[in-house]
N, C-alpha and C. Protein backbone atom coordinates (compact mmCIF):
# COMPACT_ATOMS: atom_id res chain seq x y z
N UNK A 1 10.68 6.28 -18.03
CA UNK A 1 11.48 5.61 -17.01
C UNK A 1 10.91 4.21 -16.75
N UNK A 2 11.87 3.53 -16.57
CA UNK A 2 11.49 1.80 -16.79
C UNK A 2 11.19 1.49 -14.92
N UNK A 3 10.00 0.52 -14.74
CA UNK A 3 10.02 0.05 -13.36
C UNK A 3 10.01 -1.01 -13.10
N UNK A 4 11.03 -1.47 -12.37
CA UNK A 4 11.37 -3.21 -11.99
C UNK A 4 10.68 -3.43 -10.76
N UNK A 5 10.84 -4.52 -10.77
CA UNK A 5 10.06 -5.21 -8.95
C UNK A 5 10.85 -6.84 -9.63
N UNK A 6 11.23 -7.18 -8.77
CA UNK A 6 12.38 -8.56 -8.65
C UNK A 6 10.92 -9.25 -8.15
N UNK A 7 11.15 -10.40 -9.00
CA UNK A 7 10.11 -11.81 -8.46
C UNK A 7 10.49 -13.01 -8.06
N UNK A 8 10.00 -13.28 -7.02
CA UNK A 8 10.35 -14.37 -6.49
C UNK A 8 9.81 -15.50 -5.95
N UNK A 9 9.62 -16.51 -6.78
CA UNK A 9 8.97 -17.59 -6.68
C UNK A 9 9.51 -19.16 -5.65
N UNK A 10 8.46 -19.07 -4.57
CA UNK A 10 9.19 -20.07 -3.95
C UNK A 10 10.58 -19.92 -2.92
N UNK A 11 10.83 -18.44 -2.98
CA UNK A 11 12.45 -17.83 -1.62
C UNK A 11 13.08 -17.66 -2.78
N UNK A 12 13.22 -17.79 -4.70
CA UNK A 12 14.19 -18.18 -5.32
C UNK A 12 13.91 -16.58 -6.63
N UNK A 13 15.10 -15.96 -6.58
CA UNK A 13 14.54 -15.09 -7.76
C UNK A 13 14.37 -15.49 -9.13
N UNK A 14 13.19 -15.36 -9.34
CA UNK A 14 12.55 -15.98 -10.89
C UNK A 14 13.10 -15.25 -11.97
N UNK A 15 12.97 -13.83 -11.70
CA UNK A 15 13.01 -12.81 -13.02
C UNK A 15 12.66 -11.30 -12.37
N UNK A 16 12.64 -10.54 -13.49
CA UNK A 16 12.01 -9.71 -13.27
C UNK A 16 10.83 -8.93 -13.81
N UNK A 17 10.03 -8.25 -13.28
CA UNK A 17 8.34 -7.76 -14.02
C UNK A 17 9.19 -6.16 -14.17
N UNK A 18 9.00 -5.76 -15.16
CA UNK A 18 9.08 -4.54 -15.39
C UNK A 18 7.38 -3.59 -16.18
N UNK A 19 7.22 -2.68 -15.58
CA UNK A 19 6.35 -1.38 -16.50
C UNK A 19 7.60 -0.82 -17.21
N UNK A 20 6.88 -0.20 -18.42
CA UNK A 20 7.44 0.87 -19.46
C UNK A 20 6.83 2.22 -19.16
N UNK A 21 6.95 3.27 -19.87
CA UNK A 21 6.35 4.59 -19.31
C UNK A 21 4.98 4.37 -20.10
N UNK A 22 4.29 3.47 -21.26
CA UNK A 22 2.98 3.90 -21.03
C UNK A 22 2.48 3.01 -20.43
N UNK A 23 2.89 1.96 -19.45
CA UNK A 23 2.25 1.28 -18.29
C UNK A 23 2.21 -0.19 -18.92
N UNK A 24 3.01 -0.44 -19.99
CA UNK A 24 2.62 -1.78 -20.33
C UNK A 24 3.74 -2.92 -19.85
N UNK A 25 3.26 -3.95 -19.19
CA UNK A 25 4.25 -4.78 -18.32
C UNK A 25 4.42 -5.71 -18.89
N UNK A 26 5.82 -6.23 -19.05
CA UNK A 26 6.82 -6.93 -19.24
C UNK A 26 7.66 -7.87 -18.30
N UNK A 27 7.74 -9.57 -19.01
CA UNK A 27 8.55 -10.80 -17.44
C UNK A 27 9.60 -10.75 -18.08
N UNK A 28 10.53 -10.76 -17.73
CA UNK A 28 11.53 -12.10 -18.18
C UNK A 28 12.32 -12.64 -16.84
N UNK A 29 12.49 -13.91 -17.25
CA UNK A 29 13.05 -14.87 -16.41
C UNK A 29 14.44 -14.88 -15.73
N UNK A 30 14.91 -14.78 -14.69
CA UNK A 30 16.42 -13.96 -14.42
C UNK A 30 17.10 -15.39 -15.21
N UNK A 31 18.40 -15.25 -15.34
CA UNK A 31 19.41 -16.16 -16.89
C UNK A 31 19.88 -16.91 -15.40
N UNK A 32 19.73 -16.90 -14.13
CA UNK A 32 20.61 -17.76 -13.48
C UNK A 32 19.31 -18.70 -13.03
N UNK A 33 17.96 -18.20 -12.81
CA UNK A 33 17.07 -19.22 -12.20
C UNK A 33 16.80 -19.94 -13.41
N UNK A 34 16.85 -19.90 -14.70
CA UNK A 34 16.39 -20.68 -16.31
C UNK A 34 17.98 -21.58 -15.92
N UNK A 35 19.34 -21.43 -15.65
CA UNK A 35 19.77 -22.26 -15.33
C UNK A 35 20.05 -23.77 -14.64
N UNK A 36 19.22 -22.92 -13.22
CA UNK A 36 19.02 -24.27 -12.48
C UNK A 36 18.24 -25.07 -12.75
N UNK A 37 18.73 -26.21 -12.29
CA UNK A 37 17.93 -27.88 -12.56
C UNK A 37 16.46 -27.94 -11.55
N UNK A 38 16.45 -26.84 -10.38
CA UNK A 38 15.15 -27.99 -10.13
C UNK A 38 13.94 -26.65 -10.43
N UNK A 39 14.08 -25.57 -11.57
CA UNK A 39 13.69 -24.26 -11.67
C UNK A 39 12.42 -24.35 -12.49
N UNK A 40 11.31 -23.80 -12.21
CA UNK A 40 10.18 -24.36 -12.61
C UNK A 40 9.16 -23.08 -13.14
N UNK A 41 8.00 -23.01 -14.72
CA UNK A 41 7.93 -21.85 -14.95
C UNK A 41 7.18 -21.29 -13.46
N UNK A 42 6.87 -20.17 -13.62
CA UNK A 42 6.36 -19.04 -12.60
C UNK A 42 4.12 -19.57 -12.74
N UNK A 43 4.04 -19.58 -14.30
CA UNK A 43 2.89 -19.82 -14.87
C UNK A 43 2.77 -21.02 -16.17
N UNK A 44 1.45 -21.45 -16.31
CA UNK A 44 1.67 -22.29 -17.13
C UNK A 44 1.82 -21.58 -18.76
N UNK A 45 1.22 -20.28 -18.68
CA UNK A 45 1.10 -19.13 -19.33
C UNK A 45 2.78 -18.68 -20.08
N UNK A 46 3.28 -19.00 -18.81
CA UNK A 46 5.00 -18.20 -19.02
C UNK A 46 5.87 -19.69 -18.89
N UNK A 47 5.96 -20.58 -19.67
CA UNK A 47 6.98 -21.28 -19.67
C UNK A 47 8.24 -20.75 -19.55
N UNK A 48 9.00 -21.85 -19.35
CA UNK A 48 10.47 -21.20 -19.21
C UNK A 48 11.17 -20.52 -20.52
N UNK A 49 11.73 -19.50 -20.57
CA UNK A 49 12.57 -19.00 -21.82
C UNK A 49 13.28 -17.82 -21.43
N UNK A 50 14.11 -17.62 -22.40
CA UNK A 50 15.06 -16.23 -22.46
C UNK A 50 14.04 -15.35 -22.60
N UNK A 51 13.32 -14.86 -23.77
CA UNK A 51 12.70 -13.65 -24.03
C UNK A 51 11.80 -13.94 -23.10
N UNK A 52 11.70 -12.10 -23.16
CA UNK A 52 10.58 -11.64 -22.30
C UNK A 52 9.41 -11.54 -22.73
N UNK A 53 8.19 -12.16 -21.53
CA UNK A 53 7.05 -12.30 -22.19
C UNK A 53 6.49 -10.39 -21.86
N UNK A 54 5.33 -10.12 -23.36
CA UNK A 54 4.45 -8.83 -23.24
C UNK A 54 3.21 -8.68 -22.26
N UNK A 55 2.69 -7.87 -22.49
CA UNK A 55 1.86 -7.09 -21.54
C UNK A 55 0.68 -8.20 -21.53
N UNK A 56 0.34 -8.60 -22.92
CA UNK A 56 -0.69 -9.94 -23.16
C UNK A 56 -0.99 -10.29 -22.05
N UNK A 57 0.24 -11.19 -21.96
CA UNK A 57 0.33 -12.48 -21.36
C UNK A 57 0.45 -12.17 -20.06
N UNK A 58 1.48 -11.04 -19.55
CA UNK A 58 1.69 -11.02 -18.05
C UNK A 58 1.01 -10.61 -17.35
N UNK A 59 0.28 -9.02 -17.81
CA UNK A 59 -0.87 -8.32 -16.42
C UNK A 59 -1.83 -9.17 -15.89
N UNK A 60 -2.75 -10.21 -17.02
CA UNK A 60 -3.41 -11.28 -16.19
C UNK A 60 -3.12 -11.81 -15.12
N UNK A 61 -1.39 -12.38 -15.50
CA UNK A 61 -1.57 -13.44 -14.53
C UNK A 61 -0.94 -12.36 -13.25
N UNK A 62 0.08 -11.79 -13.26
CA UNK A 62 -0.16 -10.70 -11.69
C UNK A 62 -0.96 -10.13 -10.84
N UNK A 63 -1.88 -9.41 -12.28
CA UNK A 63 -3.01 -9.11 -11.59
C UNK A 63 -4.10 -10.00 -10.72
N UNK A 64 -3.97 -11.08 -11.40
CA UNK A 64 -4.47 -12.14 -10.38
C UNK A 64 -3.47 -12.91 -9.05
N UNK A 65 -2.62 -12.36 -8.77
CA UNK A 65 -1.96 -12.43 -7.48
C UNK A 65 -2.43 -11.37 -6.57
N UNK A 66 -2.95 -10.08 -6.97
CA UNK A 66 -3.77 -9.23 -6.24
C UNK A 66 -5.12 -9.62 -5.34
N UNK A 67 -5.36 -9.41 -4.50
CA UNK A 67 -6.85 -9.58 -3.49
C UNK A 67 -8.08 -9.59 -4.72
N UNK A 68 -9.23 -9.86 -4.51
CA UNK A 68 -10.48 -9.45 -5.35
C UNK A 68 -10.16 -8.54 -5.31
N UNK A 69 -11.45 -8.21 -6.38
CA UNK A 69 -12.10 -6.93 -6.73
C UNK A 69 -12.55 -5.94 -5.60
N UNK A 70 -13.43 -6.50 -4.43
CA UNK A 70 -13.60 -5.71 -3.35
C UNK A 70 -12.91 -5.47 -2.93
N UNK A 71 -11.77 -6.56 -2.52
CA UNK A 71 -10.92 -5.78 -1.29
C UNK A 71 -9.77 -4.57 -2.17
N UNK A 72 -9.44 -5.37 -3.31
CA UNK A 72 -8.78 -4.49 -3.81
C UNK A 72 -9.35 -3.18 -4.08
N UNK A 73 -10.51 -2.50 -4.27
CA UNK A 73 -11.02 -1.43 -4.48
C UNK A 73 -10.68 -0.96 -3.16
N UNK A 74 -11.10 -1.43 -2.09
CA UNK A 74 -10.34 -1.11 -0.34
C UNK A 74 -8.80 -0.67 -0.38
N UNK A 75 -8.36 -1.79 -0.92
CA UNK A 75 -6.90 -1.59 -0.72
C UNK A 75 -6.00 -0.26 -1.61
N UNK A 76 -6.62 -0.22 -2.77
CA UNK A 76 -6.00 0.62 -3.64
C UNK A 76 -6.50 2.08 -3.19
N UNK A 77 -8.22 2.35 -2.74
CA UNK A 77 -8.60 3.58 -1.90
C UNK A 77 -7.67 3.82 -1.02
N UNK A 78 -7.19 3.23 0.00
CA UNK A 78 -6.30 3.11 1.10
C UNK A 78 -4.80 3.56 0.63
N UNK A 79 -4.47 2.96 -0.30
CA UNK A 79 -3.11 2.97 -0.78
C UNK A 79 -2.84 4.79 -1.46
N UNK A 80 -3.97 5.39 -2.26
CA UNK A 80 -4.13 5.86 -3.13
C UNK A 80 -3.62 5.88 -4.51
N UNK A 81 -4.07 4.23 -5.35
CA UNK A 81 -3.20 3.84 -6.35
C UNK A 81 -4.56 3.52 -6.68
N UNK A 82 -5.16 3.48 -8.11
CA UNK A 82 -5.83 2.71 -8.95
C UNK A 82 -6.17 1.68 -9.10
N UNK A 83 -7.12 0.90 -8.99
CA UNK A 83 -7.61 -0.38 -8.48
C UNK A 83 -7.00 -0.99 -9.75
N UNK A 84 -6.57 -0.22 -11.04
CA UNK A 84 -6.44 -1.17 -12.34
C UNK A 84 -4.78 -0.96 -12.38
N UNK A 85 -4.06 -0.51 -11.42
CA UNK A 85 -2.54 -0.40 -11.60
C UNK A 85 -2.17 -1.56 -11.09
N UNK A 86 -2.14 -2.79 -11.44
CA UNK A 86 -1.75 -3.80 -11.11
C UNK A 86 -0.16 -3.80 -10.43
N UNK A 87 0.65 -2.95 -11.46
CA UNK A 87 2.08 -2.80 -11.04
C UNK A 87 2.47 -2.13 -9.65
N UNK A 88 1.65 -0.86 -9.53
CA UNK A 88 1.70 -0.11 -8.31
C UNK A 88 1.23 -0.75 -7.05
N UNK A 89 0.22 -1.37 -7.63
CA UNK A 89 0.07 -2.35 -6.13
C UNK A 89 0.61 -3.64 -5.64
N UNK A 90 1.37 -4.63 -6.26
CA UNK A 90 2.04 -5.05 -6.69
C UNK A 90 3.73 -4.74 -5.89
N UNK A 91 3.68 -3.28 -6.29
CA UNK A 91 5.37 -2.87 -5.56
C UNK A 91 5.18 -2.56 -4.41
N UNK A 92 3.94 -2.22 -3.81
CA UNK A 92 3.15 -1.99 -2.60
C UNK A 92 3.38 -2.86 -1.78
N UNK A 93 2.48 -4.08 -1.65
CA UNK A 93 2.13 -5.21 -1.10
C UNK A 93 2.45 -6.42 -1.87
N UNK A 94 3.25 -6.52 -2.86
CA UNK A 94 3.85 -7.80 -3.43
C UNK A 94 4.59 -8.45 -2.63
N UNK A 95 5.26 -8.19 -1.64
CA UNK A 95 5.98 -8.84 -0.32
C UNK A 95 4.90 -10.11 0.51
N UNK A 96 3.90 -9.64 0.32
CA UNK A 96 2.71 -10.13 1.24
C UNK A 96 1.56 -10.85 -0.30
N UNK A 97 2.29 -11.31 -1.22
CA UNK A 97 0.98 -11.70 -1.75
C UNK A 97 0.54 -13.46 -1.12
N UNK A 98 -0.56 -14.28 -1.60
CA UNK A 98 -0.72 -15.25 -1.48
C UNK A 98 0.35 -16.35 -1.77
N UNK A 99 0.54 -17.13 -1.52
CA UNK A 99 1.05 -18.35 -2.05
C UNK A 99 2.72 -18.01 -2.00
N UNK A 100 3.19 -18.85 -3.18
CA UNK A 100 4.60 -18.84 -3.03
C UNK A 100 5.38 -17.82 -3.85
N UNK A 101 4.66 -16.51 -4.40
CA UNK A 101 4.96 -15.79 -5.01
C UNK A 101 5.29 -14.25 -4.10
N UNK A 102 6.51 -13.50 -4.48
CA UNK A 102 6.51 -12.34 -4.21
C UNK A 102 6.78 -11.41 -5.33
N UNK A 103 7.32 -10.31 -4.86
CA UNK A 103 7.68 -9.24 -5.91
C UNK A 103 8.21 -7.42 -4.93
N UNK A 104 9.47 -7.67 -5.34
CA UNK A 104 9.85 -6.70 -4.53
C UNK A 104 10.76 -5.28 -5.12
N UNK A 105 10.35 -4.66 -5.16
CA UNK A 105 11.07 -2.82 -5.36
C UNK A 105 12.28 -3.31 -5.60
N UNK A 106 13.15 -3.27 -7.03
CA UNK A 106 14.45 -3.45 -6.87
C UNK A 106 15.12 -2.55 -5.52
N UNK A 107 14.84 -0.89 -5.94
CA UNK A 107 15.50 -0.24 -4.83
C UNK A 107 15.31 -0.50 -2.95
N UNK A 108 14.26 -0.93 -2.99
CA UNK A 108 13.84 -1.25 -1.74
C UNK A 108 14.43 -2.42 -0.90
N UNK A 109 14.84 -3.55 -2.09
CA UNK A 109 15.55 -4.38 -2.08
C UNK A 109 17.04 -4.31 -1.75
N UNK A 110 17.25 -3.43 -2.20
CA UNK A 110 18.94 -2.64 -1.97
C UNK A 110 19.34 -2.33 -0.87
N UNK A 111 18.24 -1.10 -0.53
CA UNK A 111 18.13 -0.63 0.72
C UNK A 111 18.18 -1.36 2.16
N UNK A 112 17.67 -2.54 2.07
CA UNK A 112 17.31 -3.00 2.92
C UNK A 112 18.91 -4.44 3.38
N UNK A 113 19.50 -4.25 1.86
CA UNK A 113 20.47 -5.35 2.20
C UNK A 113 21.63 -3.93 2.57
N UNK A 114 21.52 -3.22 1.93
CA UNK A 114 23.02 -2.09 2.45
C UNK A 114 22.73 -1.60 3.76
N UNK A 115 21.50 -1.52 4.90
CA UNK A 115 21.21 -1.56 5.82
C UNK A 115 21.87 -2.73 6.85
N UNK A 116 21.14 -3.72 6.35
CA UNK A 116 22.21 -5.03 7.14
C UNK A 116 23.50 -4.70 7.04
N UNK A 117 24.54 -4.85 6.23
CA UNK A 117 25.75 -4.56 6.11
C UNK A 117 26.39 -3.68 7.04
N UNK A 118 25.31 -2.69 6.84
CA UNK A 118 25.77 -1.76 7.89
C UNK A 118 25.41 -1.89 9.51
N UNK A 119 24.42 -2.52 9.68
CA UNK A 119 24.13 -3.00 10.93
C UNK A 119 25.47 -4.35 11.35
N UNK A 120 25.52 -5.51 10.57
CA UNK A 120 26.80 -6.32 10.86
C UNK A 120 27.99 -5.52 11.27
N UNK A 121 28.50 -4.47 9.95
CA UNK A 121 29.60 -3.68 10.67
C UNK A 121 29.81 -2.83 11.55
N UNK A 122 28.73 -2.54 12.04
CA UNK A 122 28.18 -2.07 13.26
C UNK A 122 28.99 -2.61 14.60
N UNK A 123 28.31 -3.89 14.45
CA UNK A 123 28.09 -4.99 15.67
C UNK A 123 29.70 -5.85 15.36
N UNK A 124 30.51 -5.65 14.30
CA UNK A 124 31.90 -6.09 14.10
C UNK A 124 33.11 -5.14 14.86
N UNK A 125 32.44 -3.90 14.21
CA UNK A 125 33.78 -2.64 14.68
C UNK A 125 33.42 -2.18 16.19
């Protein structure tokens, strides 16, 4: 079973990070942000392109959107996820990473907009 988390660089969706079932992670760039004019790569690592970059290239650089080593050993104890599952923690706390980067649960993502909808039509009817 394939696992997405939507990325989003800057408020703007970049692409998406997917795991495969033996854990090896995969970018590619969403086809509407490689469109826009002022759209910029994610890494200097991941220039802009159609294909999706491999496991190589990507767990580095995510995994280094994660806390250190200490805290992350904290955080992943806490979580109960593997200090080396970059992805799992990641779909965890990718909402909250540093800088101008996120990464969010496709489904969680869903959830949370078919919620509004339903709260607006709520507050309409």
């Amino acid at each position: 079973m394939m696992h997405l988390l939507d990325v989003y660089y800057r408020e703007q969706k970049a692409g998406v990070l997917s795991q495969g079932d033996g854990g090896a992670l995969s970018f590619a760039y969403d086809a509407g942000y490689l469109e826009g004019s002022t759209s910029s790569a994610i890494s200097f690592s991941m220039p802009l392109q159609e294909a999706a970059y491999g496991d190589r290239i990507v767990r580095p650089f995510f995994s280094g959107l994660l806390p250190d080593e200490g805290a992350r050993q904290r955080l992943s104890g806490a979580l109960g996820i593997s200090s080396g599952n970059a992805f799992g923690l990641l779909e965890v706390i990718g909402g909250e990473c540093a800088g101008p980067y996120r990464s969010l649960p496709q489904v969680r993502r869903r959830y949370h907009r078919m919620t509004m909808v339903l709260n607006l039509s709520a507050r309409n009817g």
